[in-house]
Protein backbone atom coordinates (compact mmCIF):
# COMPACT_ATOMS: atom_id res chain seq x y z
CA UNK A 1 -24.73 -12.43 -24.29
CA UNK A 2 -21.35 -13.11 -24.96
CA UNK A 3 -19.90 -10.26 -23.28
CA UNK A 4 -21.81 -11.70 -20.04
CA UNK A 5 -20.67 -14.91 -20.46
CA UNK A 6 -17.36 -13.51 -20.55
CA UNK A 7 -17.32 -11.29 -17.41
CA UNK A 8 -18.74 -14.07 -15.32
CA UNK A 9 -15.53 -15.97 -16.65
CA UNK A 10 -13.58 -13.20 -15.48
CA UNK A 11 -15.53 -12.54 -12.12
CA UNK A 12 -14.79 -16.49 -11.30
CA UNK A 13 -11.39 -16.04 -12.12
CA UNK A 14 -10.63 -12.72 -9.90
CA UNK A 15 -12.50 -14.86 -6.96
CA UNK A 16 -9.78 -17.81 -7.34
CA UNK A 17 -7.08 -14.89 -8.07
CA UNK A 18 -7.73 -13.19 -4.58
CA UNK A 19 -8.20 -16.85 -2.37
CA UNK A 20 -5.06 -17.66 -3.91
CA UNK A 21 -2.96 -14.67 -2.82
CA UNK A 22 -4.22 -14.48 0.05
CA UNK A 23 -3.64 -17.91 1.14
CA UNK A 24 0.17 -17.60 -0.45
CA UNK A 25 0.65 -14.53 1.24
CA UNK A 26 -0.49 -16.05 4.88
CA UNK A 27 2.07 -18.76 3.72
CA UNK A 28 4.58 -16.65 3.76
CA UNK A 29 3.29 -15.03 6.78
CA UNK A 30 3.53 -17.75 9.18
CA UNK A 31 6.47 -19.45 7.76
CA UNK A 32 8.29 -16.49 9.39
CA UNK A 33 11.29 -16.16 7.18
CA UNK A 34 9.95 -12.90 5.40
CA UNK A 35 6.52 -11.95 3.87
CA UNK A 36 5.61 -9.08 0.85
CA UNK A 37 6.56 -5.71 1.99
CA UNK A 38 3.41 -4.27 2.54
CA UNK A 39 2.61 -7.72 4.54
CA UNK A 40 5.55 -7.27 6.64
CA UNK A 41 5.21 -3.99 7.64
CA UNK A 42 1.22 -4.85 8.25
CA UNK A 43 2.50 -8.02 10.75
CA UNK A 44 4.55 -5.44 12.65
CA UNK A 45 1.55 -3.41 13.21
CA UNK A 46 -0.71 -5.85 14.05
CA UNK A 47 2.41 -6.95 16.83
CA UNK A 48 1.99 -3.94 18.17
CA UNK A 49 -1.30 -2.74 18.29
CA UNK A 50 -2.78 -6.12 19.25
CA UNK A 51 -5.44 -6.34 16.34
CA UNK A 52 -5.71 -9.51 14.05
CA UNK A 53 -4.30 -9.03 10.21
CA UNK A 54 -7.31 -8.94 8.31
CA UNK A 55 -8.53 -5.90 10.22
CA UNK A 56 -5.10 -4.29 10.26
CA UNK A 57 -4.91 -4.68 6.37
CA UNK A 58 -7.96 -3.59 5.74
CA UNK A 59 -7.46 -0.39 7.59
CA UNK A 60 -4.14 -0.08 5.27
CA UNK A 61 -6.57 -0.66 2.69
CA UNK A 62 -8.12 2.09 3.40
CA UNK A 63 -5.72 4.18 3.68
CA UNK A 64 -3.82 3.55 0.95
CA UNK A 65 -7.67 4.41 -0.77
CA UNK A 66 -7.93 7.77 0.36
CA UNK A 67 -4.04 8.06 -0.72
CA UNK A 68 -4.66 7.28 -3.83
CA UNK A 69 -7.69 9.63 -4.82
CA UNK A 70 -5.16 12.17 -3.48
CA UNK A 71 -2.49 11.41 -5.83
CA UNK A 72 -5.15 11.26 -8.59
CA UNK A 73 -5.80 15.06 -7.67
CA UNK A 74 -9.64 14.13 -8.25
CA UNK A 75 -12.19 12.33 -7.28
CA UNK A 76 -12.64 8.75 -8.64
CA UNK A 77 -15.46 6.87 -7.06
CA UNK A 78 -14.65 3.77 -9.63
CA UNK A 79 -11.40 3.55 -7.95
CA UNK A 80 -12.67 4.22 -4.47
CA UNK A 81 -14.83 1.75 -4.23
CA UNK A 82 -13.13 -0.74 -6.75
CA UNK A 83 -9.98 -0.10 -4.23
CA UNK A 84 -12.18 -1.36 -1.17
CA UNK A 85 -14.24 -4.07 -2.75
CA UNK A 86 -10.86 -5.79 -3.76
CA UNK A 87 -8.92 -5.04 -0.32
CA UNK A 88 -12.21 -5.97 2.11
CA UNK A 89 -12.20 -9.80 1.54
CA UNK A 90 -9.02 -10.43 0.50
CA UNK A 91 -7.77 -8.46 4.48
CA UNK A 92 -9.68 -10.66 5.84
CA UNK A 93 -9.08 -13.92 4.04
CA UNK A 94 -5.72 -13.18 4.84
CA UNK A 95 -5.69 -13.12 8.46
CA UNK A 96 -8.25 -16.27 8.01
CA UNK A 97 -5.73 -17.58 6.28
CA UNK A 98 -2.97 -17.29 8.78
CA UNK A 99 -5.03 -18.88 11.99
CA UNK A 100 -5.84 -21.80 9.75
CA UNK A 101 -2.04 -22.81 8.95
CA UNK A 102 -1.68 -22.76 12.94
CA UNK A 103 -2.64 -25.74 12.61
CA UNK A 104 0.51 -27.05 10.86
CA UNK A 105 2.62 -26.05 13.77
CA UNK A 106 5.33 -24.35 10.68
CA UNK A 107 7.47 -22.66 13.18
CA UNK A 108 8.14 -26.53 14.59
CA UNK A 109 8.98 -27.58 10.89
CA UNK A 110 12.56 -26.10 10.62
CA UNK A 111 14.06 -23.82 8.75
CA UNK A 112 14.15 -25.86 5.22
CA UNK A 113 10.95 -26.33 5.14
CA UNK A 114 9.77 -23.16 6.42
CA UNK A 115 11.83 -21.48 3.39
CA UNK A 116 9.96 -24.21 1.14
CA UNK A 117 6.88 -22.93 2.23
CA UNK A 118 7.71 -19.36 2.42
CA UNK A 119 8.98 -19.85 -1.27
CA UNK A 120 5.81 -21.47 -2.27
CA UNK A 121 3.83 -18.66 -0.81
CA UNK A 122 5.98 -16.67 -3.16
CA UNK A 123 4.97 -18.43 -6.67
CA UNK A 124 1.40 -18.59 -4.99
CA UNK A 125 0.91 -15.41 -4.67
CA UNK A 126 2.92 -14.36 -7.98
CA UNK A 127 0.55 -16.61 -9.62
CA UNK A 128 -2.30 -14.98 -8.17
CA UNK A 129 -1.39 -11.57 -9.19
CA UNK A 130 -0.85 -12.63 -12.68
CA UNK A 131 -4.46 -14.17 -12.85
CA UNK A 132 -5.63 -10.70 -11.21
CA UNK A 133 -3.85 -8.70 -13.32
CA UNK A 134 -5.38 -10.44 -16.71
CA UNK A 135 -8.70 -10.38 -15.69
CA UNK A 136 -8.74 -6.73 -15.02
CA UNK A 137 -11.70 -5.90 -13.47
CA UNK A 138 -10.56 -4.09 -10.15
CA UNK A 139 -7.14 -3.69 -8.42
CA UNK A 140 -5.78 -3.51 -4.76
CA UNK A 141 -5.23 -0.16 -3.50
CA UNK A 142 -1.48 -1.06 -2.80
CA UNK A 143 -1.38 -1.84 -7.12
CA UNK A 144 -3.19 1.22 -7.66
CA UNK A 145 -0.91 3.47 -5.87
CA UNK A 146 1.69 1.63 -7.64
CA UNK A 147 0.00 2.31 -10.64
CA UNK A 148 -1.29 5.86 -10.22
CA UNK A 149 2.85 6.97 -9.56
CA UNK A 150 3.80 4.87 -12.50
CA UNK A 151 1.83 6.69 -14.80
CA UNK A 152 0.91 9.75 -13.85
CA UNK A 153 3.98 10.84 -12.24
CA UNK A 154 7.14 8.54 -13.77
CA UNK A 155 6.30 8.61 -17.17
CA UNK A 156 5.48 4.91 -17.63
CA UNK A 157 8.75 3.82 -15.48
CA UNK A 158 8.07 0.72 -13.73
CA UNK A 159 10.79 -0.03 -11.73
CA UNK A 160 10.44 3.25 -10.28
CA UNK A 161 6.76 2.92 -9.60
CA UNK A 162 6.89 0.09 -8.01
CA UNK A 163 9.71 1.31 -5.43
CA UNK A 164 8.22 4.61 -4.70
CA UNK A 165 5.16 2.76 -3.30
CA UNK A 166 7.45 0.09 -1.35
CA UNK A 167 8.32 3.67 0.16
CA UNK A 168 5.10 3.81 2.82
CA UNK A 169 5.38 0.35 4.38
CA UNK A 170 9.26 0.82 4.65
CA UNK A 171 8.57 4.14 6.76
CA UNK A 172 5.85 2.02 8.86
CA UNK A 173 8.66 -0.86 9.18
CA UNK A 174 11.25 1.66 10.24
CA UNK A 175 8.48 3.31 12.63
CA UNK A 176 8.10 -0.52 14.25
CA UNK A 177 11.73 -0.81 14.77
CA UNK A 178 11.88 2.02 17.13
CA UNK A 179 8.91 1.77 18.80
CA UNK A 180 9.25 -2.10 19.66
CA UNK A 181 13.75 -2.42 19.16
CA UNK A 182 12.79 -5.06 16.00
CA UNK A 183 11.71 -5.87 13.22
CA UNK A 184 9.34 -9.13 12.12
CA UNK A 185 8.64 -10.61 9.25
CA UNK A 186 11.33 -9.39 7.41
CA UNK A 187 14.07 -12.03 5.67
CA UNK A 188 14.93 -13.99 2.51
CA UNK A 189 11.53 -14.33 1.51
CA UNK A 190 10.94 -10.20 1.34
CA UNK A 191 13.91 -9.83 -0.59
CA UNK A 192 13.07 -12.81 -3.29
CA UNK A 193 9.67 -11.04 -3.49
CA UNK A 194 11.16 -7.64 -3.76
CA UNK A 195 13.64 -8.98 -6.84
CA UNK A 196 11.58 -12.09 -8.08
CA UNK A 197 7.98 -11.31 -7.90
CA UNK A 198 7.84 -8.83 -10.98
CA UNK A 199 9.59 -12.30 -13.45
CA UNK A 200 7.28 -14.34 -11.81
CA UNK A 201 4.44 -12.70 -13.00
CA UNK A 202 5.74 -12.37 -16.43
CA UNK A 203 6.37 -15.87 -16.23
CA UNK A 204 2.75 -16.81 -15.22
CA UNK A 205 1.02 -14.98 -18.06
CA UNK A 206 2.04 -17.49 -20.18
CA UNK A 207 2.59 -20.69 -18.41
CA UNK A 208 -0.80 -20.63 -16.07
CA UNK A 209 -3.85 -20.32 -17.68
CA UNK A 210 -2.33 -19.08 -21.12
CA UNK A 211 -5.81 -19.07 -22.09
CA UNK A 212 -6.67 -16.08 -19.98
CA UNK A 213 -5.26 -12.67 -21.74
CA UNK A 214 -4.75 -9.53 -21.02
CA UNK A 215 -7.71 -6.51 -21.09
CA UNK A 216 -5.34 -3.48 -21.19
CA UNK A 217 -6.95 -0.14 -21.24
CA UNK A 218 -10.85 -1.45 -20.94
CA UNK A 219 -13.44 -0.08 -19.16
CA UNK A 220 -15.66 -2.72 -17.60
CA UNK A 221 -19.46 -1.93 -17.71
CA UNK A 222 -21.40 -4.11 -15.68
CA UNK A 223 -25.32 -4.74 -16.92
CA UNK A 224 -27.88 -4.77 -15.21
């Protein structure tokens, strides 16, 4: 009983966890001084292809997904569909996300306080990932793949995990530049992610919700 108690703690946490990035990440988004990589890179796409962000990360999503079960060199239908339960409403709260700050005209605000807000979208979505990465239930594919090079193929290393799987959306960024001559939603706010997020996290564990604790290396077994 208390076991079920607990995962329906944890359940209501990874709900708030993926609102909350999501909304910090469409922060950063529309404040248009320089998103997450992955977000970037998915903006450019979306610029060019002409389909709304939730739909355009989801198909990232997926993927990434298919990447990953590659890179596993078996089959993991846990992962698979963990992978695509976490990426299909967070895509799409994301792009919801990013029509409803339209409303707060940002790119009229000026440039202080679209940093402001592209810096809050920052420690929002840190945040976020912190909460995610406590309650460990299920992970985005873009962690996974982070997570899968990490450990499987860098012996633990995770600086170097992390920037081998900044390594796709930097190819599709690249890939964006020629196609179109430029690049968007790239600035200050991509390069405080790329060297703050990681300490922000840290930081998080123990200042938000120090109550919530790791799970490392737990299986979760839902009951029916």
């Amino acid at each position: 009983m208390e076991e079920k108690s607990d995962f329906k703690k944890r359940l209501g946490y990874l709900a708030f966890a993926i609102i909350l990035i999501a909304a910090s990440n469409a922060l950063m988004i529309d404040s248009s001084v320089g998103s997450m990589v992955w977000m970037a890179s998915a903006v450019n796409v979306t610029n060019i292809i002409k389909i709304d962000y939730g739909t355009t990360l989801f198909l990232y999503a997926i993927v990434v997904t298919i990447a990953n079960q590659f890179l596993l060199g078996k089959f993991d239908g846990h992962i698979l569909l963990s992978n695509l339960v976490f990426a299909f409403p967070f895509s799409y709260l994301v792009g919801f996300f990013t029509k409803f700050y339209l409303i707060l005209h940002i790119e009229n605000m000026g440039l202080f306080w679209q940093v402001l807000l592209d810096v809050l979208g920052l420690f929002g979505a840190s945040i976020g990932c912190s909460v995610y990465e406590r309650v460990n239930l299920i992970q985005h594919p873009n962690d996974e793949l982070a997570y899968i090079i990490r450990f499987k193929y860098l012996h633990g290393s995770a600086g170097w995990g992390q920037f081998f799987s900044y390594l796709p959306p930097i190819v599709v960024l690249l890939v964006c530049f020629f196609i179109i001559g430029r690049i968007d939603s790239v600035g200050l706010g991509t390069v405080l992610a790329v060297c703050f997020q990681g300490i922000l996290i840290g930081k998080a564990d123990h200042w938000f919700m120090p109550s919530l604790k790791h799970h490392p290396n737990e299986s979760i077994k839902i009951a029916g």
